[in-house]
PDB file of N, CA and C in Angstrom:
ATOM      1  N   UNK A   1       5.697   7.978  18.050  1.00  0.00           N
ATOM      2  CA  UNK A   1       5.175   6.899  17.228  1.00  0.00           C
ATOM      3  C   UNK A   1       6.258   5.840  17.123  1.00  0.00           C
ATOM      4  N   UNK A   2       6.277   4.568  17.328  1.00  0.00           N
ATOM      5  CA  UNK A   2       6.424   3.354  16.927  1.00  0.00           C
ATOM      6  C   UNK A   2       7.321   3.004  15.823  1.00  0.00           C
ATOM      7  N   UNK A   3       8.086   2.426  15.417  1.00  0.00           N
ATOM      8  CA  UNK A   3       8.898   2.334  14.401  1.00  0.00           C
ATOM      9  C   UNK A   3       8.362   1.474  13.512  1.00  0.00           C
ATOM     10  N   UNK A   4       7.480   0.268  14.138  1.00  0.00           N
ATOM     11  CA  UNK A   4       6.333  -0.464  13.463  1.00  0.00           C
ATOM     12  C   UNK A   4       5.720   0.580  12.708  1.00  0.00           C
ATOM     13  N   UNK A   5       4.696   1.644  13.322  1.00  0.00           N
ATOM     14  CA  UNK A   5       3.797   2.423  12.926  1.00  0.00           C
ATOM     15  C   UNK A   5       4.685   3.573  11.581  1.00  0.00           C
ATOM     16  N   UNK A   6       6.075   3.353  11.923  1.00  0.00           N
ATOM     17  CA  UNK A   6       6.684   4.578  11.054  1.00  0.00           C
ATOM     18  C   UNK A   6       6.696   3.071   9.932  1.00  0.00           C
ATOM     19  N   UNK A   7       6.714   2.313   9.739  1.00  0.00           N
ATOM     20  CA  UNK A   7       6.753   1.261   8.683  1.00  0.00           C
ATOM     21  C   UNK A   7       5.970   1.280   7.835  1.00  0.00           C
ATOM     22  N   UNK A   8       4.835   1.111   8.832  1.00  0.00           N
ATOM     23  CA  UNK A   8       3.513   0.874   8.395  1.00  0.00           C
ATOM     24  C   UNK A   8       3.091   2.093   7.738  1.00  0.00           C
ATOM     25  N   UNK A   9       3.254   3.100   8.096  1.00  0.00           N
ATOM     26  CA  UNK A   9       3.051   4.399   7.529  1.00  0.00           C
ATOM     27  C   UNK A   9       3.652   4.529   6.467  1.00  0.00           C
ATOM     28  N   UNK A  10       4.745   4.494   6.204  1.00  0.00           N
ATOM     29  CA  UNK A  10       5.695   4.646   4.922  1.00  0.00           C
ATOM     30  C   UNK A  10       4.996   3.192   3.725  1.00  0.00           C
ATOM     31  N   UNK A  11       4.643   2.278   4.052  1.00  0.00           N
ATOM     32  CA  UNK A  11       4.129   1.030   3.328  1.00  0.00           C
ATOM     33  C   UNK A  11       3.349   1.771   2.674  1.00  0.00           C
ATOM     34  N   UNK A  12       2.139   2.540   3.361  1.00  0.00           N
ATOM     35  CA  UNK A  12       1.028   3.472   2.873  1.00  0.00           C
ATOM     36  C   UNK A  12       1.425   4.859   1.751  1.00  0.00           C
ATOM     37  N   UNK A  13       2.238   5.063   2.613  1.00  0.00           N
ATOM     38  CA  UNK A  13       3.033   6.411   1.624  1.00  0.00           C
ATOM     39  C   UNK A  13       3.538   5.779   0.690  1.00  0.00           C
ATOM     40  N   UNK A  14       4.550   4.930   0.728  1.00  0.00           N
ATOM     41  CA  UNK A  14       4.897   4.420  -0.538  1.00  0.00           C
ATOM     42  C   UNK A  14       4.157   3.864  -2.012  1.00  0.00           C
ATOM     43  N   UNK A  15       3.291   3.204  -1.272  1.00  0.00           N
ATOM     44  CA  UNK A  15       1.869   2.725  -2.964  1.00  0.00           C
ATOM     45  C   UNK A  15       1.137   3.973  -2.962  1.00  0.00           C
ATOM     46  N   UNK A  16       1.200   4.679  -1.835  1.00  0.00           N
ATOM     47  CA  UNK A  16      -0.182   6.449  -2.728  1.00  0.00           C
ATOM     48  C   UNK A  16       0.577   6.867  -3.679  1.00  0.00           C
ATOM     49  N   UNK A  17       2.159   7.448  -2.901  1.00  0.00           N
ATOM     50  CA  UNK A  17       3.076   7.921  -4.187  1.00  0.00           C
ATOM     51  C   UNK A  17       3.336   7.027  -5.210  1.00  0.00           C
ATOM     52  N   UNK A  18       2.779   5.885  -5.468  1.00  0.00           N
ATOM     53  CA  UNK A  18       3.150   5.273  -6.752  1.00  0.00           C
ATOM     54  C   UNK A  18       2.366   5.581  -7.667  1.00  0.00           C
ATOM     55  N   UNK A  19       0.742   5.409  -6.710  1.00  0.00           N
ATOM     56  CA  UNK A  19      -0.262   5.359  -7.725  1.00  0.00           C
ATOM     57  C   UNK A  19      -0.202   6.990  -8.131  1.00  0.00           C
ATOM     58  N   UNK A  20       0.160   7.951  -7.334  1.00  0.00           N
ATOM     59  CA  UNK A  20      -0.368   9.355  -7.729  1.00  0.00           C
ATOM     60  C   UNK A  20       0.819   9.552  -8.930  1.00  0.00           C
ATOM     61  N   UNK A  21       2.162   8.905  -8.603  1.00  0.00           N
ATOM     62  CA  UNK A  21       2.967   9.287  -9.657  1.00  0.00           C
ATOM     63  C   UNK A  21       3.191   8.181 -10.539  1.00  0.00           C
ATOM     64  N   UNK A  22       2.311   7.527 -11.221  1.00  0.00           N
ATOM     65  CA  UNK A  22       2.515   5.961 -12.041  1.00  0.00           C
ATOM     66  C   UNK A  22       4.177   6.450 -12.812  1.00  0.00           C
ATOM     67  N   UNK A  23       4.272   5.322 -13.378  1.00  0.00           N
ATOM     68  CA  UNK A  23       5.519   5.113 -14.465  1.00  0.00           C
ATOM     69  C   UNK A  23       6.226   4.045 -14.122  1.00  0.00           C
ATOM     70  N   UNK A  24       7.082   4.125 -14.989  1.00  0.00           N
ATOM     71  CA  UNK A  24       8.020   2.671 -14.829  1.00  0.00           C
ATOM     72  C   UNK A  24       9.631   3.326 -13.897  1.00  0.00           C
ATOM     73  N   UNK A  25       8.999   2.390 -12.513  1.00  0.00           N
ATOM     74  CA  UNK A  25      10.143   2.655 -11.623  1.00  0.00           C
ATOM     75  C   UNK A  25      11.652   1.904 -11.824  1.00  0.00           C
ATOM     76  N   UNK A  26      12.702   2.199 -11.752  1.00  0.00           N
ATOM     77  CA  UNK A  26      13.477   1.089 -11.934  1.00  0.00           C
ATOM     78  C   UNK A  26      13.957   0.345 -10.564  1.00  0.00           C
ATOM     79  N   UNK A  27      13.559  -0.965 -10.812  1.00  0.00           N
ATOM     80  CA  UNK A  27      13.434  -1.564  -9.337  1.00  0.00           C
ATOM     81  C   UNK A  27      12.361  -1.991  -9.008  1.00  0.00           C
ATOM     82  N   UNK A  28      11.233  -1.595  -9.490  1.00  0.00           N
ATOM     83  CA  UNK A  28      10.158  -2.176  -9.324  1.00  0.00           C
ATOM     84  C   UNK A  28       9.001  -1.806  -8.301  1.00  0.00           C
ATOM     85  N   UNK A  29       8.099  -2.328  -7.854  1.00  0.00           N
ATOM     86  CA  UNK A  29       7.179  -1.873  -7.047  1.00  0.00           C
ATOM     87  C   UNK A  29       7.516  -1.583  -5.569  1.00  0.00           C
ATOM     88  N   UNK A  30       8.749  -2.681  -5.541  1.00  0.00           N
ATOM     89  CA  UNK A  30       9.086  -3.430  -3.762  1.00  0.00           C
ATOM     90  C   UNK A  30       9.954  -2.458  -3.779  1.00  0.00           C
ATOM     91  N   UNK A  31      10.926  -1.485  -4.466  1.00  0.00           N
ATOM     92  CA  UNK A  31      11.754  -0.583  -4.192  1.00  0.00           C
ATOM     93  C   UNK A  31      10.808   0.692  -4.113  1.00  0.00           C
ATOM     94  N   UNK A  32       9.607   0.674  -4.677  1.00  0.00           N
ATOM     95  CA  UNK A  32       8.975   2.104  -4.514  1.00  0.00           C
ATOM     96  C   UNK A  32       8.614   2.376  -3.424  1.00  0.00           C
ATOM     97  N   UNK A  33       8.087   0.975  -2.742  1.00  0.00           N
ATOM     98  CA  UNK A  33       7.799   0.990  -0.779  1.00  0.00           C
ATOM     99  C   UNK A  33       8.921   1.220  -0.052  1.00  0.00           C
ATOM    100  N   UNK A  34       9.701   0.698  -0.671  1.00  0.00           N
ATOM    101  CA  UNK A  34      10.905   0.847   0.304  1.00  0.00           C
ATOM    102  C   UNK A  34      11.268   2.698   0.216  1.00  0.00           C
ATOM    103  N   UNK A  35      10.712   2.896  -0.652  1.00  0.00           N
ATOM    104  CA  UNK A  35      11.344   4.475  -0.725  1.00  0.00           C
ATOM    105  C   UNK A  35       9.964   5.077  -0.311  1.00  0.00           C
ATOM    106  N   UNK A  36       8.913   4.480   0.056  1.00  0.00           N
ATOM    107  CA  UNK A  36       8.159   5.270   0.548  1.00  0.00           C
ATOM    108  C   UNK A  36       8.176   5.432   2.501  1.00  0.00           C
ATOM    109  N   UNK A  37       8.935   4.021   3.084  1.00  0.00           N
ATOM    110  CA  UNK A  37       8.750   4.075   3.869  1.00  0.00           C
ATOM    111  C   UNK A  37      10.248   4.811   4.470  1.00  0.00           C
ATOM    112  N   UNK A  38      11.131   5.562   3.399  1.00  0.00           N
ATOM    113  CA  UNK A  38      12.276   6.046   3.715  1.00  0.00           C
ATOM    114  C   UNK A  38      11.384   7.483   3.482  1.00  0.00           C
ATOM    115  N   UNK A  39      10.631   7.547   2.856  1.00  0.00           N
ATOM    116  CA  UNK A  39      10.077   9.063   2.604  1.00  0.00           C
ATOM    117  C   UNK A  39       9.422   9.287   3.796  1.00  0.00           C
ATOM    118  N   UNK A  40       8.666   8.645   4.484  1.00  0.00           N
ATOM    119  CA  UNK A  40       7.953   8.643   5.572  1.00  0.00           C
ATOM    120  C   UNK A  40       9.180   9.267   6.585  1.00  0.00           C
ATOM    121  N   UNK A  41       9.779   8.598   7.182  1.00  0.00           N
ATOM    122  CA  UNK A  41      11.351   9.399   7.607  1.00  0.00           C
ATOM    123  C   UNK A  41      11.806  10.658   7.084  1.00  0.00           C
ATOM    124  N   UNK A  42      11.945  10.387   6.200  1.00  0.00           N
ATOM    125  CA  UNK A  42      12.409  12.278   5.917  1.00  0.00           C
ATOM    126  C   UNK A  42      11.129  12.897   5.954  1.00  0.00           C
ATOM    127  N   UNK A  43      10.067  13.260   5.497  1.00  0.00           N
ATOM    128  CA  UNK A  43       8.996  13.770   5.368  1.00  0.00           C
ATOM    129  C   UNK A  43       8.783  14.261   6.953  1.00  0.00           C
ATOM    130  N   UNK A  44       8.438  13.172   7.856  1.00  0.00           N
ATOM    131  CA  UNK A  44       8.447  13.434   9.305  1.00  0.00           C
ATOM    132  C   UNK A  44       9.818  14.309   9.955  1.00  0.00           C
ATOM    133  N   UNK A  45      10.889  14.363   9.533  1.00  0.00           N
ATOM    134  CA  UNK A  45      12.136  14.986  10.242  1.00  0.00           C
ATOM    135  C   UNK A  45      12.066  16.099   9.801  1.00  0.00           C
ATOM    136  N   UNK A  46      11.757  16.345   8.157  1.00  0.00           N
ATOM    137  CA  UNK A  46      11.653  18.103   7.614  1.00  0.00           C
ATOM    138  C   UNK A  46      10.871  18.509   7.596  1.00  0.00           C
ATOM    139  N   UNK A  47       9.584  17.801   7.889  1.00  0.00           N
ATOM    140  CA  UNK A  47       8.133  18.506   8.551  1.00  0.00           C
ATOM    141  C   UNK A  47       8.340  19.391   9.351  1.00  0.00           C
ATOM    142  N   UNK A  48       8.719  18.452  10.814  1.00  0.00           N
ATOM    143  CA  UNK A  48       9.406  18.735  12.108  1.00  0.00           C
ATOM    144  C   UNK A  48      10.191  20.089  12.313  1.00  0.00           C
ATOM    145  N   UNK A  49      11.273  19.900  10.996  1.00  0.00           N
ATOM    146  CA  UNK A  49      11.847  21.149  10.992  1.00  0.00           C
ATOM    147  C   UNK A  49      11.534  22.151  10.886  1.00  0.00           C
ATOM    148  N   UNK A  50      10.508  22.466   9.765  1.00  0.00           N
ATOM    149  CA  UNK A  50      10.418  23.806   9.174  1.00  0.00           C
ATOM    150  C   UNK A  50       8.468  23.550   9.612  1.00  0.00           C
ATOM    151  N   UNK A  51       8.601  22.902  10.788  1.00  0.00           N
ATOM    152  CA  UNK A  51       7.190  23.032  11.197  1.00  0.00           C
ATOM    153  C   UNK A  51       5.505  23.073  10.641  1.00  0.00           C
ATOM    154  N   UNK A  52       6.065  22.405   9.721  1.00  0.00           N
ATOM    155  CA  UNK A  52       4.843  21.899   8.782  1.00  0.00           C
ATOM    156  C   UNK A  52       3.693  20.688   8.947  1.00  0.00           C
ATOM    157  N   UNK A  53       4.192  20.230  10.240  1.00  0.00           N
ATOM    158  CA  UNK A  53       3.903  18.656  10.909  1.00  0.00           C
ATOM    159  C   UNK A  53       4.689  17.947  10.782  1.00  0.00           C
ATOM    160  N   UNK A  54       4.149  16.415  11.769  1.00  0.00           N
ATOM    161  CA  UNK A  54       5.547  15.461  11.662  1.00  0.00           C
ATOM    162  C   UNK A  54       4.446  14.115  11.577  1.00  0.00           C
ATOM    163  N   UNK A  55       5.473  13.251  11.327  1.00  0.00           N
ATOM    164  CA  UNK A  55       4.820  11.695  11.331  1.00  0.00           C
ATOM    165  C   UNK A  55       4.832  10.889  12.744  1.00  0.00           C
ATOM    166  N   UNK A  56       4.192  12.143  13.491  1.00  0.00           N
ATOM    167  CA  UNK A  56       4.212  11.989  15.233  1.00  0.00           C
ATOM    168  C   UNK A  56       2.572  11.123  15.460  1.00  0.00           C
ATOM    169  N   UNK A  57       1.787  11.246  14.318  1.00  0.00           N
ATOM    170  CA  UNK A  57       0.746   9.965  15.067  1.00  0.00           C
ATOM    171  C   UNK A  57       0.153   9.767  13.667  1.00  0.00           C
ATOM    172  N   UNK A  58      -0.361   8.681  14.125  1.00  0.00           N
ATOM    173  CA  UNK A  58      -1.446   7.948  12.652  1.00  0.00           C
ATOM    174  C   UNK A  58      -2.469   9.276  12.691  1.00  0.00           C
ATOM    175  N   UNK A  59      -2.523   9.864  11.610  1.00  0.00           N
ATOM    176  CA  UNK A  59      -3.680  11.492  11.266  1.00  0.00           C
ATOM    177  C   UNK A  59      -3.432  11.185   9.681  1.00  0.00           C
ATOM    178  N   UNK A  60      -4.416  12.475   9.212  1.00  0.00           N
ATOM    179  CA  UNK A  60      -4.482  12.598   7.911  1.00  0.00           C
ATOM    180  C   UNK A  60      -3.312  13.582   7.812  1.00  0.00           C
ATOM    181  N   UNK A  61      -2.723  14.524   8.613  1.00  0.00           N
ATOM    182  CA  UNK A  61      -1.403  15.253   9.087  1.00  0.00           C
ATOM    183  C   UNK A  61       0.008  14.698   8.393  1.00  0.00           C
ATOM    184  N   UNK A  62      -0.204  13.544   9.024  1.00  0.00           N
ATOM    185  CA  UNK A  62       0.985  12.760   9.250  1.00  0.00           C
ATOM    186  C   UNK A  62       0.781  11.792   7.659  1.00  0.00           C
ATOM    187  N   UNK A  63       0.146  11.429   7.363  1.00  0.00           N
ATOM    188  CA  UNK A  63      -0.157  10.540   5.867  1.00  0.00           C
ATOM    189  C   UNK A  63       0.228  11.681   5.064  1.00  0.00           C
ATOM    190  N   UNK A  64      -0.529  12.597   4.927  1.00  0.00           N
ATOM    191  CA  UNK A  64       0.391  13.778   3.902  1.00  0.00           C
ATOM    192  C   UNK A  64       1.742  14.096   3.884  1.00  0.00           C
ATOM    193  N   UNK A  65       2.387  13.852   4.806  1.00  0.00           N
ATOM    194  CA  UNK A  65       3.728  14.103   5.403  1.00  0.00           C
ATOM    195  C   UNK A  65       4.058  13.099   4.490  1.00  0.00           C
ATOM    196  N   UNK A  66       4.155  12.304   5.299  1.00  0.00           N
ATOM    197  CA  UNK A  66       4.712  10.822   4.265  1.00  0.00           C
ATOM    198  C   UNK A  66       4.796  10.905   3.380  1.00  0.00           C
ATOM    199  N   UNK A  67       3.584  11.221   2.293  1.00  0.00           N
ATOM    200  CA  UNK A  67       3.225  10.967   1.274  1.00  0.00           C
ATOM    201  C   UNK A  67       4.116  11.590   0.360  1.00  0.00           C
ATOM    202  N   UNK A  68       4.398  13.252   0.805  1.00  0.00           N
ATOM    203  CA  UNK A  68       5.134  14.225   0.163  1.00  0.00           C
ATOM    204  C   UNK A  68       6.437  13.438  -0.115  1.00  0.00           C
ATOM    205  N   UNK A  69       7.019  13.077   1.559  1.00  0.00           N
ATOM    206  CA  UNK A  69       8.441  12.851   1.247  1.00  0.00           C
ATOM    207  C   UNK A  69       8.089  11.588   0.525  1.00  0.00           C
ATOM    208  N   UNK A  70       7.690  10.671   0.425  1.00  0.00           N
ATOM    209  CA  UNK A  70       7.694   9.537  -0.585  1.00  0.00           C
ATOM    210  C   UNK A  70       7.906   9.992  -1.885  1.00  0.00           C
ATOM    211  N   UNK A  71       6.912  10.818  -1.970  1.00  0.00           N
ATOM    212  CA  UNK A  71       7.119  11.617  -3.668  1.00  0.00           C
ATOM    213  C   UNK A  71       8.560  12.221  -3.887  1.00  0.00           C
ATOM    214  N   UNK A  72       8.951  13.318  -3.164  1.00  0.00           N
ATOM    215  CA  UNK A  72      10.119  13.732  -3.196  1.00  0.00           C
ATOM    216  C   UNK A  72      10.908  12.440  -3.774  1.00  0.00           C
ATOM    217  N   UNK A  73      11.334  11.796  -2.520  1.00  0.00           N
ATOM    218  CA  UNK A  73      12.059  10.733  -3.193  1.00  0.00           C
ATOM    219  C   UNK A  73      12.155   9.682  -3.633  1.00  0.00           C
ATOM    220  N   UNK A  74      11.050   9.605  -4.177  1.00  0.00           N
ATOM    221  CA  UNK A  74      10.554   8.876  -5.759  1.00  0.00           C
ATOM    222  C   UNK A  74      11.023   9.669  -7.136  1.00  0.00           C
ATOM    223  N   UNK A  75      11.171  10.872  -7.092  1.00  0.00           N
ATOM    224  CA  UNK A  75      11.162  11.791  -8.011  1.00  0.00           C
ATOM    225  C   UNK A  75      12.677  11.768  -8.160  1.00  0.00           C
ATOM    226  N   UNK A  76      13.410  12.382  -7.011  1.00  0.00           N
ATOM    227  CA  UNK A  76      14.749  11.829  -6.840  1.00  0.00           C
ATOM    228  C   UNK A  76      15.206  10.775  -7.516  1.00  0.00           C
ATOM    229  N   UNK A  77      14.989   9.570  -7.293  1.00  0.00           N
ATOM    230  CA  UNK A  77      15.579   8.339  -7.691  1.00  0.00           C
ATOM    231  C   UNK A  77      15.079   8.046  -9.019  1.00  0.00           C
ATOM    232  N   UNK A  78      14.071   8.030  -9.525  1.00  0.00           N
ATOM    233  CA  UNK A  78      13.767   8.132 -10.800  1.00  0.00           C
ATOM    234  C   UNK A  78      14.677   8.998 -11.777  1.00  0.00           C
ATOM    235  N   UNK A  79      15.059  10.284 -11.077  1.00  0.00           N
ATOM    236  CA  UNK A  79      16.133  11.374 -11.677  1.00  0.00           C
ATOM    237  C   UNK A  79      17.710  10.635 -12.013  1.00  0.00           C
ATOM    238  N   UNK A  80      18.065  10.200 -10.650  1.00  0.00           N
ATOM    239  CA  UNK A  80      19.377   8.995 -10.707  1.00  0.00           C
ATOM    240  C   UNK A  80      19.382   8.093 -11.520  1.00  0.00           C
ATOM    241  N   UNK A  81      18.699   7.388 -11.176  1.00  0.00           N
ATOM    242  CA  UNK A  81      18.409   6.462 -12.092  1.00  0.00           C
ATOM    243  C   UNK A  81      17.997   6.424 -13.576  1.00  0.00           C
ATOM    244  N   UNK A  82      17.678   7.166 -14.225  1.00  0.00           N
ATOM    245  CA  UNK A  82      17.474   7.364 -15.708  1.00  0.00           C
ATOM    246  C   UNK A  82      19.132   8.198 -16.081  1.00  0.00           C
ATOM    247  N   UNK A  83      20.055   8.841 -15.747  1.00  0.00           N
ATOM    248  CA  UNK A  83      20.685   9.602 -15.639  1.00  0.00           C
ATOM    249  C   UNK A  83      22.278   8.266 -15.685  1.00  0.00           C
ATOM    250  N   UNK A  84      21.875   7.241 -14.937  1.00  0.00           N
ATOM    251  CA  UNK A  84      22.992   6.101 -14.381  1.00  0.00           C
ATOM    252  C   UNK A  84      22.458   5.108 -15.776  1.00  0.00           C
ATOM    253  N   UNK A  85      21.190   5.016 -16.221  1.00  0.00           N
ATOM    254  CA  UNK A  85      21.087   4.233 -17.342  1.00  0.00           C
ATOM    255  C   UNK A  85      20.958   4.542 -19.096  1.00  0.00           C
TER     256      UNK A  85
END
């Protein structure tokens, strides 16, 4: 897959995991994409790993993937971040 398509994918992952996990992000909406389309990346590499799927094509597979790692590290940074303020 495309690095466009890994973008574009993570854009997607990033607003599901917002809406599924609402609250007040610090940083705002444009940092929650940005961490969704970094979740999309990890999500796809530790899929990969421990063979759970990867963010190897546009599927409903690969959107769950994302989605997870978006959450993960949404959850993460929300943790830092309340912790730093």
């Amino acid at each position: 897959m495309g690095i466009i398509s890994w973008i574009v994918l993570g854009l997607i992952a990033g607003a599901l995991a917002k809406w599924i996990m609402p609250g007040k992000d610090p940083g705002g909406f444009i940092v929650t994409i940005l961490i969704g389309v970094a979740g999309a990346f990890v999500g796809g590499f530790v899929g990969s790993l421990v063979g759970l799927g990867t963010v190897g094509g546009l599927s409903l597979g690969s959107i769950v993937t994302a989605i997870v790692g978006a959450l993960i590290l949404l959850f993460a940074y929300r943790l830092i971040a309340n912790r730093a303020g």
